[in-house]
PDB file of N, CA and C in Angstrom:
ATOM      1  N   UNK A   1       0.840  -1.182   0.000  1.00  0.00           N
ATOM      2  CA  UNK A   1       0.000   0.000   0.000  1.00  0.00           C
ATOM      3  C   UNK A   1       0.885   1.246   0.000  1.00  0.00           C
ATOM      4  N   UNK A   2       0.406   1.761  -0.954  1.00  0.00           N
ATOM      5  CA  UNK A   2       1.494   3.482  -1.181  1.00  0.00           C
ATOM      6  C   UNK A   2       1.021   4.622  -0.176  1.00  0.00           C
ATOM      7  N   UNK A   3       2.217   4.966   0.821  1.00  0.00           N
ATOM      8  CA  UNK A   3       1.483   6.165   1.682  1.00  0.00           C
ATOM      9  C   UNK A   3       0.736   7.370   0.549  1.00  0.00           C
ATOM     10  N   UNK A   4       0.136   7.905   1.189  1.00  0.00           N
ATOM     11  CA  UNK A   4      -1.060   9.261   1.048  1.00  0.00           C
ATOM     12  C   UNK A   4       0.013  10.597   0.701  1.00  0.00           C
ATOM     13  N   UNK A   5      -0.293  11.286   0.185  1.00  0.00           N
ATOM     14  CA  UNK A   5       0.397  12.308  -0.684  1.00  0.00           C
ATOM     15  C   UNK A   5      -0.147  13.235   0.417  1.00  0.00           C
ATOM     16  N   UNK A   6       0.469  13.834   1.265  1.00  0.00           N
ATOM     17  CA  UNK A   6      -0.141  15.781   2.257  1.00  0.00           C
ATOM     18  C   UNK A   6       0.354  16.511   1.080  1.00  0.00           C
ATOM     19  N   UNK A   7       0.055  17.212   0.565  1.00  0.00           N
ATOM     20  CA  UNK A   7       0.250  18.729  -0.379  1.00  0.00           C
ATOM     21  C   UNK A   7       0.684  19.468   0.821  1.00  0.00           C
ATOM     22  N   UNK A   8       1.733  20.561   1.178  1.00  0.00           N
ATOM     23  CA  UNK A   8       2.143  21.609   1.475  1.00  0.00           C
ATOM     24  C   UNK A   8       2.344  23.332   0.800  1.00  0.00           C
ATOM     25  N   UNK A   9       1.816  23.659   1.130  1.00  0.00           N
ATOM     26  CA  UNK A   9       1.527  25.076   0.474  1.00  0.00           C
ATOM     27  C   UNK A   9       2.934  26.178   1.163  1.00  0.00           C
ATOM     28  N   UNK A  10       3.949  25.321   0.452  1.00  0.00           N
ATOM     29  CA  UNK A  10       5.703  25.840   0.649  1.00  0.00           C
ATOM     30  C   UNK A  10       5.486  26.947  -0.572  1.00  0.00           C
ATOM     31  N   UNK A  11       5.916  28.246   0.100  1.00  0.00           N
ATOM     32  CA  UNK A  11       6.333  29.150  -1.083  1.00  0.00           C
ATOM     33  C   UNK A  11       7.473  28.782  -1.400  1.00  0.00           C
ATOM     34  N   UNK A  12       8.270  29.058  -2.764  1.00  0.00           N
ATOM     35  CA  UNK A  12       9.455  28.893  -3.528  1.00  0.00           C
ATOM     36  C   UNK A  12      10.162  29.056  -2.622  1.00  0.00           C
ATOM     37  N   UNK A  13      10.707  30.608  -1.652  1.00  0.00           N
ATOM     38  CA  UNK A  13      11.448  31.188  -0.990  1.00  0.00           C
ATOM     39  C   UNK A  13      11.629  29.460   0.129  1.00  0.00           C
ATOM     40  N   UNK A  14      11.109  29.011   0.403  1.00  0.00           N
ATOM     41  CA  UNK A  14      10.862  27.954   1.281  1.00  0.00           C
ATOM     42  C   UNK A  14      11.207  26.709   1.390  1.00  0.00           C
ATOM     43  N   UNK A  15      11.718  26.466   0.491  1.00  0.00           N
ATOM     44  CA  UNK A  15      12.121  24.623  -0.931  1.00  0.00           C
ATOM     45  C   UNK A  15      12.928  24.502  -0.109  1.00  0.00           C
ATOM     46  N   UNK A  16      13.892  25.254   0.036  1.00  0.00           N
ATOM     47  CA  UNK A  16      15.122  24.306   0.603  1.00  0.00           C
ATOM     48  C   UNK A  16      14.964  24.248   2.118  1.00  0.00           C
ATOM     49  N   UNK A  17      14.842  24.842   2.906  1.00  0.00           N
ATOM     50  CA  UNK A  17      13.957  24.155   4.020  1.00  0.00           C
ATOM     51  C   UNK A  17      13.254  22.875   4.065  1.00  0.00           C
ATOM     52  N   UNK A  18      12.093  23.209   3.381  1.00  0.00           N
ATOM     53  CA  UNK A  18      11.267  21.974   3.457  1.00  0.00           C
ATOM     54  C   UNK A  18      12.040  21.070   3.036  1.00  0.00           C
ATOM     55  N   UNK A  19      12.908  21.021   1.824  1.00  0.00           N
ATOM     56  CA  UNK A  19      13.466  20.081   1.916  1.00  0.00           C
ATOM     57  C   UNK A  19      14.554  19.478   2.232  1.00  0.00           C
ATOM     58  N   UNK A  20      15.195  20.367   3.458  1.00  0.00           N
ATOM     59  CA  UNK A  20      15.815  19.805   4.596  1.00  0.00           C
ATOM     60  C   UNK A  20      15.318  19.069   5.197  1.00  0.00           C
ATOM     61  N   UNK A  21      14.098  19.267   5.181  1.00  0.00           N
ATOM     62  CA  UNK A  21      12.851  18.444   6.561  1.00  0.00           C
ATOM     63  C   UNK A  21      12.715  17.295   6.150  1.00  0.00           C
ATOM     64  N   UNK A  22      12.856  16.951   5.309  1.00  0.00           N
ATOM     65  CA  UNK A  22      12.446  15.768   4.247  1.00  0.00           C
ATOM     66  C   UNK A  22      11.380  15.723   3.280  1.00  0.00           C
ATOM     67  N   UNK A  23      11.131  17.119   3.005  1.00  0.00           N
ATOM     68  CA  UNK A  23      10.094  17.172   2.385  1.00  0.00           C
ATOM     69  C   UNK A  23      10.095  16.739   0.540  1.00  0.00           C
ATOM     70  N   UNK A  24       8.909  16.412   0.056  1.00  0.00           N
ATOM     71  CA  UNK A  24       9.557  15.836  -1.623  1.00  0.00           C
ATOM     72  C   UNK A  24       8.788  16.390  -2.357  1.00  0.00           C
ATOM     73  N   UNK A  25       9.401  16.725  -3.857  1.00  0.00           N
ATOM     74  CA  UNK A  25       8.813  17.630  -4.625  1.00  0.00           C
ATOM     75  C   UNK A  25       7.402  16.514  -6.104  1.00  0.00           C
ATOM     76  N   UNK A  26       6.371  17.150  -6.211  1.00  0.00           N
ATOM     77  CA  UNK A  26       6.031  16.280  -6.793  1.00  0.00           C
ATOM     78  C   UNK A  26       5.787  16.972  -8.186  1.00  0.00           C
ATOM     79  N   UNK A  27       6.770  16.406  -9.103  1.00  0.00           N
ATOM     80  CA  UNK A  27       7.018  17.278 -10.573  1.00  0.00           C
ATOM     81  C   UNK A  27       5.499  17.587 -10.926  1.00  0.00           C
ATOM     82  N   UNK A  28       4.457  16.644 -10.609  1.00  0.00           N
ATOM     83  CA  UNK A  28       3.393  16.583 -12.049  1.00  0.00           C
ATOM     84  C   UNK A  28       2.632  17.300 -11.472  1.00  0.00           C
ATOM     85  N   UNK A  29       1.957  17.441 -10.372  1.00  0.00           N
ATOM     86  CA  UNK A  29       1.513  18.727  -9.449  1.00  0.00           C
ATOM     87  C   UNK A  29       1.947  19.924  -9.022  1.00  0.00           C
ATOM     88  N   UNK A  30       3.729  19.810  -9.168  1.00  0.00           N
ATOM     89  CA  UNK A  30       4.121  20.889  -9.359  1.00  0.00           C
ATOM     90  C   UNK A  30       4.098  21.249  -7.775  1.00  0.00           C
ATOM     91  N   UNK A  31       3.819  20.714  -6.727  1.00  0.00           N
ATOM     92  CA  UNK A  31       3.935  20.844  -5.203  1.00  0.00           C
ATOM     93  C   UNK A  31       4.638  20.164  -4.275  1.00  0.00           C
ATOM     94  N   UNK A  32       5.571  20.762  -2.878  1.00  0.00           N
ATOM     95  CA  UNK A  32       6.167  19.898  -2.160  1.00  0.00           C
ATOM     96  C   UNK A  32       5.151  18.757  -1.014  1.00  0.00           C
ATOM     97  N   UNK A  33       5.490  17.726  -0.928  1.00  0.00           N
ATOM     98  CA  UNK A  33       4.305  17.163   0.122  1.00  0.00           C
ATOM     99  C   UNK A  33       5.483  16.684   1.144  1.00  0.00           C
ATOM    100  N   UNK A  34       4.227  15.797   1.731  1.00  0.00           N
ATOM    101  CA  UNK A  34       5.012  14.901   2.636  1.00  0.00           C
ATOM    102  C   UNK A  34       4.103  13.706   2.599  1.00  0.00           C
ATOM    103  N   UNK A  35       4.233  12.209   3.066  1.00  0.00           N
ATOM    104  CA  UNK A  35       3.552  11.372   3.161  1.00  0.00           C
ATOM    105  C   UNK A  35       2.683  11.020   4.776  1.00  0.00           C
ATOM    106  N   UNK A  36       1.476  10.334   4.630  1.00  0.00           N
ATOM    107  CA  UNK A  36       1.068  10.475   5.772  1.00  0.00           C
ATOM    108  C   UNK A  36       1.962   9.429   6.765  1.00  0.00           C
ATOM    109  N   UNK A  37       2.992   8.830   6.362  1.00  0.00           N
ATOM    110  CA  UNK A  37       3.731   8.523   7.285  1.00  0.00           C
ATOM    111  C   UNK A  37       4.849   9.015   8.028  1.00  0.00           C
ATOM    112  N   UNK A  38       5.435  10.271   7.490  1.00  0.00           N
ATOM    113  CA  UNK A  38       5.791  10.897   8.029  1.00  0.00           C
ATOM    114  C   UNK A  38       5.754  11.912   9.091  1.00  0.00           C
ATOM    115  N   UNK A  39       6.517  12.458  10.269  1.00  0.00           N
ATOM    116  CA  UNK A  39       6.251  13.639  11.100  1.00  0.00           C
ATOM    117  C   UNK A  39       5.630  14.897  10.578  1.00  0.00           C
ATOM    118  N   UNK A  40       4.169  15.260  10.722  1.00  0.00           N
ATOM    119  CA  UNK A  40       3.778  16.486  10.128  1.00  0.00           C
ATOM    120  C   UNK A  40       4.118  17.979  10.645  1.00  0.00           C
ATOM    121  N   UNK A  41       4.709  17.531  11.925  1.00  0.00           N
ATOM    122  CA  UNK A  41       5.036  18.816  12.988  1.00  0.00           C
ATOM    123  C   UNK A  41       5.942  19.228  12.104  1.00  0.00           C
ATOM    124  N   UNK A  42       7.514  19.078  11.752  1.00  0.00           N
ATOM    125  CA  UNK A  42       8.048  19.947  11.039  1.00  0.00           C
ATOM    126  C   UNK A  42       7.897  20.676  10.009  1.00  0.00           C
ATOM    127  N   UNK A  43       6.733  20.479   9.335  1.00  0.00           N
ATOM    128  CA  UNK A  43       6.076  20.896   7.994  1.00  0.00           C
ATOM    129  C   UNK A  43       4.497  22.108   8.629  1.00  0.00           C
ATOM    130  N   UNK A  44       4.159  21.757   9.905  1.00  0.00           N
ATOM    131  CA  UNK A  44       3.127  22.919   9.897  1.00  0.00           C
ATOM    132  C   UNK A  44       2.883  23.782   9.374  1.00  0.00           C
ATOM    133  N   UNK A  45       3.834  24.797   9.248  1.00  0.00           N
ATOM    134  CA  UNK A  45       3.548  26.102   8.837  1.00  0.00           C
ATOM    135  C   UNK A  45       3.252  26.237   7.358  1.00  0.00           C
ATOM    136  N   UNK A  46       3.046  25.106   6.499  1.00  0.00           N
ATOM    137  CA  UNK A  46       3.106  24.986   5.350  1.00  0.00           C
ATOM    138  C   UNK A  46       1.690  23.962   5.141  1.00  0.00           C
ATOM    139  N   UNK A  47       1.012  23.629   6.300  1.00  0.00           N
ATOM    140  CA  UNK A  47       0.025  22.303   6.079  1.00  0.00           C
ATOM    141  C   UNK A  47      -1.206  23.458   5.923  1.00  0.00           C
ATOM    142  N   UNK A  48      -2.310  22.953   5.603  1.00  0.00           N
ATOM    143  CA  UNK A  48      -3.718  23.642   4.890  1.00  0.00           C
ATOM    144  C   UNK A  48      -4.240  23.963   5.933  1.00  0.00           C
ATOM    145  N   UNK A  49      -4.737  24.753   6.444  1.00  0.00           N
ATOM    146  CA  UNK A  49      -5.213  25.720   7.739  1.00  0.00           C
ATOM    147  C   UNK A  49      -4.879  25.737   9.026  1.00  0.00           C
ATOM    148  N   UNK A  50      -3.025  25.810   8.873  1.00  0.00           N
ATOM    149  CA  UNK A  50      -2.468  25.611   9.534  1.00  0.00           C
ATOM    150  C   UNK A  50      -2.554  27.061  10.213  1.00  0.00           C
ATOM    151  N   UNK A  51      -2.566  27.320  11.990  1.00  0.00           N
ATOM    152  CA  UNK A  51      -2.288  28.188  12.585  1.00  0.00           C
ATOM    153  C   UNK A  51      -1.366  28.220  12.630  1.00  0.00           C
ATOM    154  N   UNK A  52      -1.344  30.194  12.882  1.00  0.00           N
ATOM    155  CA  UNK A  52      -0.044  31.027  13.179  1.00  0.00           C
ATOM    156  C   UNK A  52       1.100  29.951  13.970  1.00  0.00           C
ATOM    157  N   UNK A  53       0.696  29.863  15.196  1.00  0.00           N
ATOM    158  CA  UNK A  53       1.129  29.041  16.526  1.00  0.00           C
ATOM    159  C   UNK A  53       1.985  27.994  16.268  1.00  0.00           C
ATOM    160  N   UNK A  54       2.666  27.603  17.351  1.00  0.00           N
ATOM    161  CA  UNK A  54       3.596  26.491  17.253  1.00  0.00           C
ATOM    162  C   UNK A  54       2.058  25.050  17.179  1.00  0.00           C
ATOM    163  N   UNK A  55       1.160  25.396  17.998  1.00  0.00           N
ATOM    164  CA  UNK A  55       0.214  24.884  18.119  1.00  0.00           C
ATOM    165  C   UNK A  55      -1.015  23.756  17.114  1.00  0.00           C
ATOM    166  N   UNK A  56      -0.099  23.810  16.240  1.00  0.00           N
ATOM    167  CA  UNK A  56      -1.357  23.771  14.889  1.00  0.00           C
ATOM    168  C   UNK A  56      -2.040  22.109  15.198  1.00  0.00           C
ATOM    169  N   UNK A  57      -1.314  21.155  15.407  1.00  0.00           N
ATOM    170  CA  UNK A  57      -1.685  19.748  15.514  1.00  0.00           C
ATOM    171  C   UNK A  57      -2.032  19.897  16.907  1.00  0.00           C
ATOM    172  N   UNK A  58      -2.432  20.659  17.878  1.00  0.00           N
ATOM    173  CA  UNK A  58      -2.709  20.630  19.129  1.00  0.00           C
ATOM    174  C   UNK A  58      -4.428  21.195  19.286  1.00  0.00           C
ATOM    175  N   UNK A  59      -5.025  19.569  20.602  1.00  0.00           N
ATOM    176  CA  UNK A  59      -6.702  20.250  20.223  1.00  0.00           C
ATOM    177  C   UNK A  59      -6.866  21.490  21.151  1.00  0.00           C
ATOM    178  N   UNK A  60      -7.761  21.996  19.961  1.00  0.00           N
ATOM    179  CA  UNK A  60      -8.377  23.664  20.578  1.00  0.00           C
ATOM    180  C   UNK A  60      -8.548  23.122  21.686  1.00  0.00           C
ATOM    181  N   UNK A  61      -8.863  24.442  22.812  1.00  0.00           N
ATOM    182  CA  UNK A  61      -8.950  24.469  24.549  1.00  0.00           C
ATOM    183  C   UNK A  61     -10.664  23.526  24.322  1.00  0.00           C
ATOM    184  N   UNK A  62     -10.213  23.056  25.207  1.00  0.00           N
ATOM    185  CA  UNK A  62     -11.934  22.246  25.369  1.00  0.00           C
ATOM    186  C   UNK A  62     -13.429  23.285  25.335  1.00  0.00           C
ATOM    187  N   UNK A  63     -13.781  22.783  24.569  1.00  0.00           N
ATOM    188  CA  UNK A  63     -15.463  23.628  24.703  1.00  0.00           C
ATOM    189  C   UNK A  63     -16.649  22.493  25.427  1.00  0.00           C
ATOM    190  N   UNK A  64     -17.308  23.247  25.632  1.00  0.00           N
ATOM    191  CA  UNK A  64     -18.836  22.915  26.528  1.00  0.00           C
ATOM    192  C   UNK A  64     -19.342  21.720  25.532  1.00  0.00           C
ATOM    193  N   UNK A  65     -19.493  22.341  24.672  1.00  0.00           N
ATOM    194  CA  UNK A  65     -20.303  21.482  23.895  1.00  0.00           C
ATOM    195  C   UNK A  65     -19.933  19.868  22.700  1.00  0.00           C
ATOM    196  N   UNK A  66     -18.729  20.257  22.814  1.00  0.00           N
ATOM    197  CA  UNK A  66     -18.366  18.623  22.465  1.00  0.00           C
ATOM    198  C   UNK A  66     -17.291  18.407  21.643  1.00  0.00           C
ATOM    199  N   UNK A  67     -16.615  17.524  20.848  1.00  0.00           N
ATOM    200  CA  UNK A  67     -15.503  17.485  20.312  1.00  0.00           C
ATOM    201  C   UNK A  67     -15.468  17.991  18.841  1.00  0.00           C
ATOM    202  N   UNK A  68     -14.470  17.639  18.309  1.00  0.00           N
ATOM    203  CA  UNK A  68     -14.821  18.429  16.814  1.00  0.00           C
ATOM    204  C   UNK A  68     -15.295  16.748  16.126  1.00  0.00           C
ATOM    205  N   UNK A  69     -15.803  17.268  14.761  1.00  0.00           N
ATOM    206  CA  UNK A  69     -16.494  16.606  13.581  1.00  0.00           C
ATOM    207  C   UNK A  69     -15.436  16.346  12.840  1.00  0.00           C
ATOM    208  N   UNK A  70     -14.831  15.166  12.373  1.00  0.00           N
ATOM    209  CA  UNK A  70     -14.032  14.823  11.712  1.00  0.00           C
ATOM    210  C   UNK A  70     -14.477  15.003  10.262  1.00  0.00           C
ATOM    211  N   UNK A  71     -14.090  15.452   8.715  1.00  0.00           N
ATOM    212  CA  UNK A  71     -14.667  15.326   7.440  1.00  0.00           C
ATOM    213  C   UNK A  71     -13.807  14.500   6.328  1.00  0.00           C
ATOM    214  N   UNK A  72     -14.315  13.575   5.765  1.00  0.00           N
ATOM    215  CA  UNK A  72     -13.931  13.065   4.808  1.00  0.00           C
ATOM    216  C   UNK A  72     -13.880  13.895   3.402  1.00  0.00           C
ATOM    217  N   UNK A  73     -13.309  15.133   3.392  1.00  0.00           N
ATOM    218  CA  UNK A  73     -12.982  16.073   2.354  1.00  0.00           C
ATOM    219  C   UNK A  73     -12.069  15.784   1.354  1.00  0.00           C
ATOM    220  N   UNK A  74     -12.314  15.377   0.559  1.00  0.00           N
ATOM    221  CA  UNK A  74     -11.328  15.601  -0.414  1.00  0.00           C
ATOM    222  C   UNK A  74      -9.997  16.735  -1.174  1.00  0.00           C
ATOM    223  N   UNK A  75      -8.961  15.972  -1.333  1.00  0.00           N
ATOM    224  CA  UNK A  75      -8.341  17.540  -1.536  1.00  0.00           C
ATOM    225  C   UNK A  75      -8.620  18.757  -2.338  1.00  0.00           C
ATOM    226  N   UNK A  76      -9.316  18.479  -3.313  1.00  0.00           N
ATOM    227  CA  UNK A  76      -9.778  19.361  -4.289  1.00  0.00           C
ATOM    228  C   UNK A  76     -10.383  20.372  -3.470  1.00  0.00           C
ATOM    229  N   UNK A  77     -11.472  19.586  -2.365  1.00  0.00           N
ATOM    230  CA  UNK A  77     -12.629  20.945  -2.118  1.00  0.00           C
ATOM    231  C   UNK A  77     -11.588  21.368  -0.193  1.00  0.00           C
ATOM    232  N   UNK A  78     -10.278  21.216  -0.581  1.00  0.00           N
ATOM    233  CA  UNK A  78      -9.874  21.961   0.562  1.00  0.00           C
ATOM    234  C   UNK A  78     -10.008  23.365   0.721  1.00  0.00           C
ATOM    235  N   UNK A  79      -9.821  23.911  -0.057  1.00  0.00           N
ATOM    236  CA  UNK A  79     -10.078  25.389  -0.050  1.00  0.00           C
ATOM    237  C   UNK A  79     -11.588  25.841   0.488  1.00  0.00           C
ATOM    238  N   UNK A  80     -12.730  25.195  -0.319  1.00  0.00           N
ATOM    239  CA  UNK A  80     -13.987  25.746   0.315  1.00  0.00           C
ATOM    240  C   UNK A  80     -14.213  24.972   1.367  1.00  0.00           C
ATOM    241  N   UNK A  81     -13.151  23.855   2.272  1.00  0.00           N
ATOM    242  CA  UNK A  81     -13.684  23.865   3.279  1.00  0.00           C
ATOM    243  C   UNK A  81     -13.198  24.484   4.354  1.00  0.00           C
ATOM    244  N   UNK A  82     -12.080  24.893   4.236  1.00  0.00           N
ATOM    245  CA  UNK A  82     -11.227  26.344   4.799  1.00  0.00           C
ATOM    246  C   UNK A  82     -11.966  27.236   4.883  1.00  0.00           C
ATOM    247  N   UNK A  83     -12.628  27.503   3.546  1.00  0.00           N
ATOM    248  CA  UNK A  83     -13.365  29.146   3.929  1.00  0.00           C
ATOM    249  C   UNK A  83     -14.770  28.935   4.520  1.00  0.00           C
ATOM    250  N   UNK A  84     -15.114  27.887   5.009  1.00  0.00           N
ATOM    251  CA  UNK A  84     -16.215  27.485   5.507  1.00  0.00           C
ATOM    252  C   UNK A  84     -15.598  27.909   7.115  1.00  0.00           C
ATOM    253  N   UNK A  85     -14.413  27.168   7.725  1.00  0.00           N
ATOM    254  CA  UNK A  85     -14.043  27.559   8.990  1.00  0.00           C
ATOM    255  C   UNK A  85     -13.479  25.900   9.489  1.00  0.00           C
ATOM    256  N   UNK A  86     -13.517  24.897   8.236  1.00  0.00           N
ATOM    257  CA  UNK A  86     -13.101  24.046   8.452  1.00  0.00           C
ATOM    258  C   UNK A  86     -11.620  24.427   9.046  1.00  0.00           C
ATOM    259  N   UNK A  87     -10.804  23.255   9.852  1.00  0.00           N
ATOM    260  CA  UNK A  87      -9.598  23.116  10.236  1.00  0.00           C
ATOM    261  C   UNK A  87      -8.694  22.004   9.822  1.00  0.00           C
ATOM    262  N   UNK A  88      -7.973  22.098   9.499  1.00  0.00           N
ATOM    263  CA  UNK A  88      -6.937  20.998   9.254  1.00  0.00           C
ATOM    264  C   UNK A  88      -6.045  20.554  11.067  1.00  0.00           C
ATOM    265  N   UNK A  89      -6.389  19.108  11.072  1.00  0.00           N
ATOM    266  CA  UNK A  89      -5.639  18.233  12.359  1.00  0.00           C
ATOM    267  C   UNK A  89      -4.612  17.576  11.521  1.00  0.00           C
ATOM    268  N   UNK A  90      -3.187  18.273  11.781  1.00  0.00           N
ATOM    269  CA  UNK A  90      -1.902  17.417  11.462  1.00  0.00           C
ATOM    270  C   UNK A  90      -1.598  16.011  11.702  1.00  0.00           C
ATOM    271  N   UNK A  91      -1.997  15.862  12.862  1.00  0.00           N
ATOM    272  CA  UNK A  91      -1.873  14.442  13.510  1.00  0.00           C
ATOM    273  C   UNK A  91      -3.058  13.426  12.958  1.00  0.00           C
ATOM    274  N   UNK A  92      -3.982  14.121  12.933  1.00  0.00           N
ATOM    275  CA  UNK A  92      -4.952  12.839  11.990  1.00  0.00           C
ATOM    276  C   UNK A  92      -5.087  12.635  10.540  1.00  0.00           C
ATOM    277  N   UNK A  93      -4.387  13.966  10.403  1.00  0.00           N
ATOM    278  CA  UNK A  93      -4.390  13.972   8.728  1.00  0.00           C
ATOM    279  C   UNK A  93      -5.512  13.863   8.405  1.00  0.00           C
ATOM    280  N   UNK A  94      -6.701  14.967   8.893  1.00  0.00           N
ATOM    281  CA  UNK A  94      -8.080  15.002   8.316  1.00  0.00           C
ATOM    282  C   UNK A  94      -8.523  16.475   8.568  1.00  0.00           C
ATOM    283  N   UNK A  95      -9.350  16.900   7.836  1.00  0.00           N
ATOM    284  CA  UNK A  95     -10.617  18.189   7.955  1.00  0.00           C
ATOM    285  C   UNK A  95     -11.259  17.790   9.313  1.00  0.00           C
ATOM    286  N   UNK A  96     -11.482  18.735  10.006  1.00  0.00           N
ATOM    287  CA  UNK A  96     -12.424  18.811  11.055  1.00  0.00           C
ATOM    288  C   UNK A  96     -13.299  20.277  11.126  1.00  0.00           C
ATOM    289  N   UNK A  97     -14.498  19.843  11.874  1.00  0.00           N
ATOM    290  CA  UNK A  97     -15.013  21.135  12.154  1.00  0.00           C
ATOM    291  C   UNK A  97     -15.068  21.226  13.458  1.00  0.00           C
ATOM    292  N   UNK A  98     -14.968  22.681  13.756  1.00  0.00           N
ATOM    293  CA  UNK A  98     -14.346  23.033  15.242  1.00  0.00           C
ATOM    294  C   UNK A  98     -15.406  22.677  15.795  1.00  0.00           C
ATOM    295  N   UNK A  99     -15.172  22.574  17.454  1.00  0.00           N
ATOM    296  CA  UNK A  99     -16.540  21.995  18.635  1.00  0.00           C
ATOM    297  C   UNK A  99     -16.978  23.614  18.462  1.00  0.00           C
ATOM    298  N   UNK A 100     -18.416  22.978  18.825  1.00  0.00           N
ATOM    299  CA  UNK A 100     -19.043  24.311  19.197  1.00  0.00           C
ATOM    300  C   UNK A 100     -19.487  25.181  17.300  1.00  0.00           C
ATOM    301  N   UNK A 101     -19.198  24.437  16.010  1.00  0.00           N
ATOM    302  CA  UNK A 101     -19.684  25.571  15.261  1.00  0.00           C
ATOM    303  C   UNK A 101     -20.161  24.668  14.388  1.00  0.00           C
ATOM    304  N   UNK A 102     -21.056  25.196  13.693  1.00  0.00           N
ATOM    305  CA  UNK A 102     -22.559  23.917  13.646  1.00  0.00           C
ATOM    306  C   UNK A 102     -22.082  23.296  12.289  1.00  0.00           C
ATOM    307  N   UNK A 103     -22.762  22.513  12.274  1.00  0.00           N
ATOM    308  CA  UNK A 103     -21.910  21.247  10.879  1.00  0.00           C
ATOM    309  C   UNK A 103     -22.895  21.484   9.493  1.00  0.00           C
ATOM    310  N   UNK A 104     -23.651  22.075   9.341  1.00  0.00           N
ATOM    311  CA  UNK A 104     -24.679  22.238   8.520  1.00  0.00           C
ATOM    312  C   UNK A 104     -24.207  22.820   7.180  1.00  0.00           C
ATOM    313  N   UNK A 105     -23.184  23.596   7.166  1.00  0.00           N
ATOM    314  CA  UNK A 105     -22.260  23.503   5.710  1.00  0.00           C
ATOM    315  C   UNK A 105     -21.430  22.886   5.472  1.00  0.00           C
ATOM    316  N   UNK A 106     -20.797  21.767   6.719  1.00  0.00           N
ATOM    317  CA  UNK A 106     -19.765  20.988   6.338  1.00  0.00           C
ATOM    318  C   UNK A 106     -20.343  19.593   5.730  1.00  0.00           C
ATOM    319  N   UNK A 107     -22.333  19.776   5.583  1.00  0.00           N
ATOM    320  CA  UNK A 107     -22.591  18.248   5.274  1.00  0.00           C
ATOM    321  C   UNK A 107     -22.445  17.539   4.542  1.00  0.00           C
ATOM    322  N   UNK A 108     -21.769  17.836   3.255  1.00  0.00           N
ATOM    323  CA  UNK A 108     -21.190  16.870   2.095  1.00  0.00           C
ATOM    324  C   UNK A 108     -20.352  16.007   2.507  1.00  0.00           C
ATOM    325  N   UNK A 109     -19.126  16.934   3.256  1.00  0.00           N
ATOM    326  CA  UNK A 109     -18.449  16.003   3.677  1.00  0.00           C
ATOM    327  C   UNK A 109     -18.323  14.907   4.621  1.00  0.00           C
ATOM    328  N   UNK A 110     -19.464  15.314   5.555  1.00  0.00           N
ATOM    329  CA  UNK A 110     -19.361  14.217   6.791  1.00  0.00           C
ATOM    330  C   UNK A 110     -19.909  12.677   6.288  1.00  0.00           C
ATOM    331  N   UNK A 111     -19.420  12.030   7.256  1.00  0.00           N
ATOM    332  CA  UNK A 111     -19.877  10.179   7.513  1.00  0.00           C
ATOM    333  C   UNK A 111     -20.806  10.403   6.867  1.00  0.00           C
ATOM    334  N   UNK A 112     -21.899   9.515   6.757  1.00  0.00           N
ATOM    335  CA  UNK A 112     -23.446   8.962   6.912  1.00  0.00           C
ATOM    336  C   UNK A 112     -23.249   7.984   7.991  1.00  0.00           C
TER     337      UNK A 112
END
């Protein structure tokens, strides 16, 4: 089984870094990734709705109302699920929607 392709959103200025980190370039997409078997912490600042913060793979402070919604998103519709308020979890290597903010535009993507 072939690990999972992460896309990283490395500006140019950035290449050789990332690929200090171990990061690999993928000619036909034209983007650096990493595989989901690899450490995603050194690559944060470059992963898809990644926070400012050292913090990014770390869960938000606990809310009242319950954990986040995991989404089976595809990469294509990463962007509109970003601007929805979706989050990217480094460590699970999945879309989530934050606790506490209602799932009712994220419903394409969720389970059944």
């Amino acid at each position: 089984m072939e690990d999972e392709k992460i896309y990283l959103n490395c500006p140019f200025d950035d290449k050789d870094e990332c690929k200090s980190l171990g990061g690999r370039w993928d000619g036909d997409a034209r983007k650096w990734y990493i595989t989901d078997a690899m450490a995603s912490e050194p690559f944060a600042k470059w992963m898809d709705g990644a926070e400012p913060s050292a913090e990014v793979s770390k869960p938000e402070a606990d809310q009242e109302d319950g954990a986040r919604v995991y989404l089976n998103c595809p990469f294509d519709d990463k962007d509109a699920c970003k601007a929805l308020g979706g989050r990217w979890d480094g460590d699970a290597k999945k879309w989530y929607v934050p606790a506490g903010k209602d799932t009712e535009p994220f419903a394409k993507w969720m389970t059944p």
